[in-house]
Protein backbone atom coordinates (compact mmCIF):
# COMPACT_ATOMS: atom_id res chain seq x y z
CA UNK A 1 5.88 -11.30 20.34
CA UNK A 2 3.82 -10.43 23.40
CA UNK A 3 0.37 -11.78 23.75
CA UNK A 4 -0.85 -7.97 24.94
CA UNK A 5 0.85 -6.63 21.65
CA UNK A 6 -0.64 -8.68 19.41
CA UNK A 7 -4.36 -7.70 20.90
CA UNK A 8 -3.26 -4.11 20.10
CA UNK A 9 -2.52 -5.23 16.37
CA UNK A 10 -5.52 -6.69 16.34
CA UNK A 11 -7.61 -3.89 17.42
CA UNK A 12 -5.89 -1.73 14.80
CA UNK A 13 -6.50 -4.05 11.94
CA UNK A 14 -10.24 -4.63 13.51
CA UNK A 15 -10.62 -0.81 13.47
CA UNK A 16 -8.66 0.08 10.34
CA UNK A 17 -11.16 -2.83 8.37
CA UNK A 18 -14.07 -0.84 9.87
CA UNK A 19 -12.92 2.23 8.34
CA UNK A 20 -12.24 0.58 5.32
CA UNK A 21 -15.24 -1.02 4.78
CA UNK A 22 -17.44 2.15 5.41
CA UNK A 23 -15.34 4.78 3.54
CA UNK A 24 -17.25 5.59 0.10
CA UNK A 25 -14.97 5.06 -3.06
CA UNK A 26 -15.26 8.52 -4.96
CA UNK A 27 -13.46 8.23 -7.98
CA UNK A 28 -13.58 4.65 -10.30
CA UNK A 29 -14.11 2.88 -7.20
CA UNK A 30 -11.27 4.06 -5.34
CA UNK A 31 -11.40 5.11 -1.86
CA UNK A 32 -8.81 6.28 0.68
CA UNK A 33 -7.18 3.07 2.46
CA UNK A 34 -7.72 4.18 6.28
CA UNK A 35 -6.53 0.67 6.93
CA UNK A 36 -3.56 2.39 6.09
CA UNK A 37 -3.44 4.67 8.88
CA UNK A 38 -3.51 2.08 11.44
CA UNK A 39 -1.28 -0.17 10.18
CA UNK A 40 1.97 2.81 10.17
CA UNK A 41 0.13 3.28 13.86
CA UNK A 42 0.95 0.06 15.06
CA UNK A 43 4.31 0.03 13.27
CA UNK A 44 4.85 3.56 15.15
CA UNK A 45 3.72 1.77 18.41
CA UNK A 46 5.66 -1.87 17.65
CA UNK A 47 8.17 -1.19 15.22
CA UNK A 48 9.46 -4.78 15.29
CA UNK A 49 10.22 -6.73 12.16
CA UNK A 50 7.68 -9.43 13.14
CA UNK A 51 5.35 -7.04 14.24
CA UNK A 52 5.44 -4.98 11.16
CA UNK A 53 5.49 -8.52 8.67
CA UNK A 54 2.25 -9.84 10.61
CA UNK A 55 0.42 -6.37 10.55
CA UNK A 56 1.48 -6.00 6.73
CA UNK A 57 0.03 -9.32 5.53
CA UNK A 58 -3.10 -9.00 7.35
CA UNK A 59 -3.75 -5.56 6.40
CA UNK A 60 -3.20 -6.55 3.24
CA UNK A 61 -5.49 -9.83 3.27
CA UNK A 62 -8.60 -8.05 5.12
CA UNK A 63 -8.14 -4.64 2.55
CA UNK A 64 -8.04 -6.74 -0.48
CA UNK A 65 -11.57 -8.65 0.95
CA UNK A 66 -12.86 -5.09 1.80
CA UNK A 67 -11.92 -3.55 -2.00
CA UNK A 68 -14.20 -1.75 -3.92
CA UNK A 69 -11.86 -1.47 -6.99
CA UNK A 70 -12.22 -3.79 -9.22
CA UNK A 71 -9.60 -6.77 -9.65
CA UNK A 72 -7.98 -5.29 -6.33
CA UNK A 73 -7.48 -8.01 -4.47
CA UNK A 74 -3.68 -9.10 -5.58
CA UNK A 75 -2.48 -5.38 -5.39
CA UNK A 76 -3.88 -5.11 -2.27
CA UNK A 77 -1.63 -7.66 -0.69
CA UNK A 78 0.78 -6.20 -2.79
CA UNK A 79 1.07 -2.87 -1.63
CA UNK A 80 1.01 -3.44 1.97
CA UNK A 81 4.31 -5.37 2.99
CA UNK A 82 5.77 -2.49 0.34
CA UNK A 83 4.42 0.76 2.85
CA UNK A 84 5.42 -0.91 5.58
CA UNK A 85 8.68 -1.98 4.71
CA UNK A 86 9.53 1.47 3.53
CA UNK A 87 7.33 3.24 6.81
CA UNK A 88 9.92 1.06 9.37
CA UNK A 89 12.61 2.01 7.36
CA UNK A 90 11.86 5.45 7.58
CA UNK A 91 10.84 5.15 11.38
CA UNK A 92 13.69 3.25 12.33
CA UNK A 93 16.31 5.92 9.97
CA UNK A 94 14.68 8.69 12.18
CA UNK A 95 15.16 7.27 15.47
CA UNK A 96 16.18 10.88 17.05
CA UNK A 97 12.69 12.05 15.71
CA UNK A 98 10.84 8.87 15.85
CA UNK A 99 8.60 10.38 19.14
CA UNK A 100 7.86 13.67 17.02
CA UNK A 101 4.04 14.00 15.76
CA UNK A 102 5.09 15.98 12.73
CA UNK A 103 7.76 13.49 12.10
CA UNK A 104 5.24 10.46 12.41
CA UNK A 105 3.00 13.12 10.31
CA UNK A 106 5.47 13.16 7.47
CA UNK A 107 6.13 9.58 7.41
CA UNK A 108 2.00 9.06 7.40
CA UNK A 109 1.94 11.00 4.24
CA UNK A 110 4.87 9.17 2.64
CA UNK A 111 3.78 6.31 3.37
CA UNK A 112 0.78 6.57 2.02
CA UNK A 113 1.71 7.75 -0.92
CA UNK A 114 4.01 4.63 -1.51
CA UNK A 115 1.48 2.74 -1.08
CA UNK A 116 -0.49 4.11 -3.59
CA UNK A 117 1.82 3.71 -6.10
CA UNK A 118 2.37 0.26 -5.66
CA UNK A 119 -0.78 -0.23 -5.79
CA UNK A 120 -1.84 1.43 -8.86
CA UNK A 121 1.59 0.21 -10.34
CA UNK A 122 0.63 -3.32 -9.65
CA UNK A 123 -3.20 -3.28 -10.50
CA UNK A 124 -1.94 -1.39 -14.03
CA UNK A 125 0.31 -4.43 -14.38
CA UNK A 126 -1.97 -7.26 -13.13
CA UNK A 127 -5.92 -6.12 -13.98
CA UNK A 128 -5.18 -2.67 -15.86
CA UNK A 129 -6.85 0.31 -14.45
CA UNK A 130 -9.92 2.58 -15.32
CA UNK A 131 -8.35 5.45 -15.91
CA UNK A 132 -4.92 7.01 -16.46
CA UNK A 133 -2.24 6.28 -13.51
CA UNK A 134 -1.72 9.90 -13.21
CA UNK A 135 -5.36 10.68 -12.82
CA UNK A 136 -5.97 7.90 -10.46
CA UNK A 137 -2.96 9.30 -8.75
CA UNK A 138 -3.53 12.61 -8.35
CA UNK A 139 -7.03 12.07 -7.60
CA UNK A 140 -7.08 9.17 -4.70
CA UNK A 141 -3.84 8.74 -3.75
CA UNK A 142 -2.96 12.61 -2.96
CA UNK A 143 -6.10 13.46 -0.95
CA UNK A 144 -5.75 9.87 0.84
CA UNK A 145 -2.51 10.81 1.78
CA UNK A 146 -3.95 14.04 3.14
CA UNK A 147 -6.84 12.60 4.82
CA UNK A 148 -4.34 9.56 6.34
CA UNK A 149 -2.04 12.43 7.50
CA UNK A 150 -5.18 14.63 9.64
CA UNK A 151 -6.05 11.09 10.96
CA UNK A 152 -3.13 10.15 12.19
CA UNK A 153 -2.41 13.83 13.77
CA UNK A 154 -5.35 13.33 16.01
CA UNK A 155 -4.84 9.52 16.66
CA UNK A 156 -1.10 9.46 17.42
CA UNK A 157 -1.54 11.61 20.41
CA UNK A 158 -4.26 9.17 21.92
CA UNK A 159 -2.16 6.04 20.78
CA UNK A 160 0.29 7.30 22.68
CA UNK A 161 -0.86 7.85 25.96
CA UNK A 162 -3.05 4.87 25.85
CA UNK A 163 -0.03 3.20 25.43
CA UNK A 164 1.82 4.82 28.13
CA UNK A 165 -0.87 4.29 30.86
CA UNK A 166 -0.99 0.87 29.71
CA UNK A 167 2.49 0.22 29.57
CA UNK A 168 1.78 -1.63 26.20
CA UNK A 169 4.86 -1.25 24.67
CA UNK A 170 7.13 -3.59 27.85
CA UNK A 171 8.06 -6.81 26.89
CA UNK A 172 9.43 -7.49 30.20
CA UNK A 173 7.47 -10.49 31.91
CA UNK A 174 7.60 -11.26 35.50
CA UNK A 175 6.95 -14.94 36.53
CA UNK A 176 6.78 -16.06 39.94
CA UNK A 177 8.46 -19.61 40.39
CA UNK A 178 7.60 -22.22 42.76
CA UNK A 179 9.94 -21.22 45.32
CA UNK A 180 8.68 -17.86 45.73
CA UNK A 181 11.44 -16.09 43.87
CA UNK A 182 11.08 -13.93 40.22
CA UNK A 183 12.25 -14.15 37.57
CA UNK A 184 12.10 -11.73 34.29
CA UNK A 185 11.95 -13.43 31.22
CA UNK A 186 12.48 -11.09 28.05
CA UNK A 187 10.33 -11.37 25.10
C-alpha cells in the first residue's frame, strides 16, 4: 500500500466520521450511515483488496463508536466488511463501466442498501430491534440509500479530478540510487 493512499483513506474515514457523528437519527435512533458513502468512495478510488479490508474495518470500528442506535456497536463492524465486499465485487464485475457516475451511482445505492440489511439482520439477531425489520427498513435504510446515492453524485466528480491532478491513484515510485541512476520500484 502507498503511504499517499493511505492519507486519502484516512481523510475519507476522518470525513465520513464527521458526517456520521453530526447526522441526526430520525427514526428509533437510526440515522443514514454517510460513513458509508466514503468508504464505496475510496473503494471506487483504491479498489484493492487491502485497501478495501483496511477501509472496511475502520469504518466499521469508528461507525460503531459514533452509533446512536442502541446496542449498535457489533452490527456496525458487522455490516461494513459485508458492503464492501459486495461494493468491490460489483466494481470490479463492472470493470467496462467502472469510470461511469451512474454506474458508481447504482452501486452507491446497492451498496447501501446491503449494508442496511446486514445491519438490521445482525442487530435483530444480536440486541433485537425497536421496531419491525421492515419498518426500520423501509424507513432508514431506503432514504439512506437515496441520500448516499445524491452524495456520492456530487462527490465522485470532485474525487475524481482531485485524484487525477494529484496523480493519487500511481503506485509507481521513483528512487534515485547512489550512483545517480533510477530506479522504479512497484508498490
Amino acid at each position: 500500500m502507498n503511504t499517499k493512499n493511505l492519507v486519502a483513506l484516512a481523510l475519507l474515514v476522518g470525513m465520513g466520521a464527521v458526517l456520521h457523528a453530526v447526522v441526526p437519527g430520525f427514526f428509533l435512533g437510526m440515522k443514514p450511515d454517510m460513513m458509508l458513502t466514503m468508504m464505496f468512495l475510496g473503494i471506487v478510488l483504491f479498489p484493492d483488496k487491502k485497501s478495501v479490508l483496511l477501509l472496511a474495518i475502520v469504518t466499521g470500528v469508528i461507525a460503531a463508536l459514533t452509533t446512536t442506535f442502541p446496542g449498535g456497536q457489533i452490527p456496525n463492524i458487522i455490516d461494513k466488511p459485508i458492503a464492501a465486499i459486495v461494493f468491490l465485487g460489483l466494481f470490479t464485475a463492472l470493470k467496462r463501466y467502472q469510470k461511469s457516475i451512474v454506474s458508481v451511482a447504482i452501486l452507491t445505492a446497492v451498496g447501501t442498501i446491503v449494508s442496511g440489511v446486514a445491519f438490521l439482520g445482525s442487530a435483530l439477531l444480536i440486541v433485537g430491534l425497536p421496531g419491525p425489520f421492515t419498518a426500520l427498513f423501509a424507513a432508514v435504510v431506503l432514504p439512506a440509500a437515496a441520500v448516499n446515492t445524491i452524495v456520492m453524485v456530487v462527490l465522485y466528480p470532485v474525487a475524481l479530478s482531485i485524484v487525477k491532478r494529484t496523480k493519487l491513484n500511481d503506485s509507481t515510485v521513483v528512487i534515485t540510487q547512489n550512483n545517480g541512476t533510477n530506479r522504479k520500484l512497484i508498490d
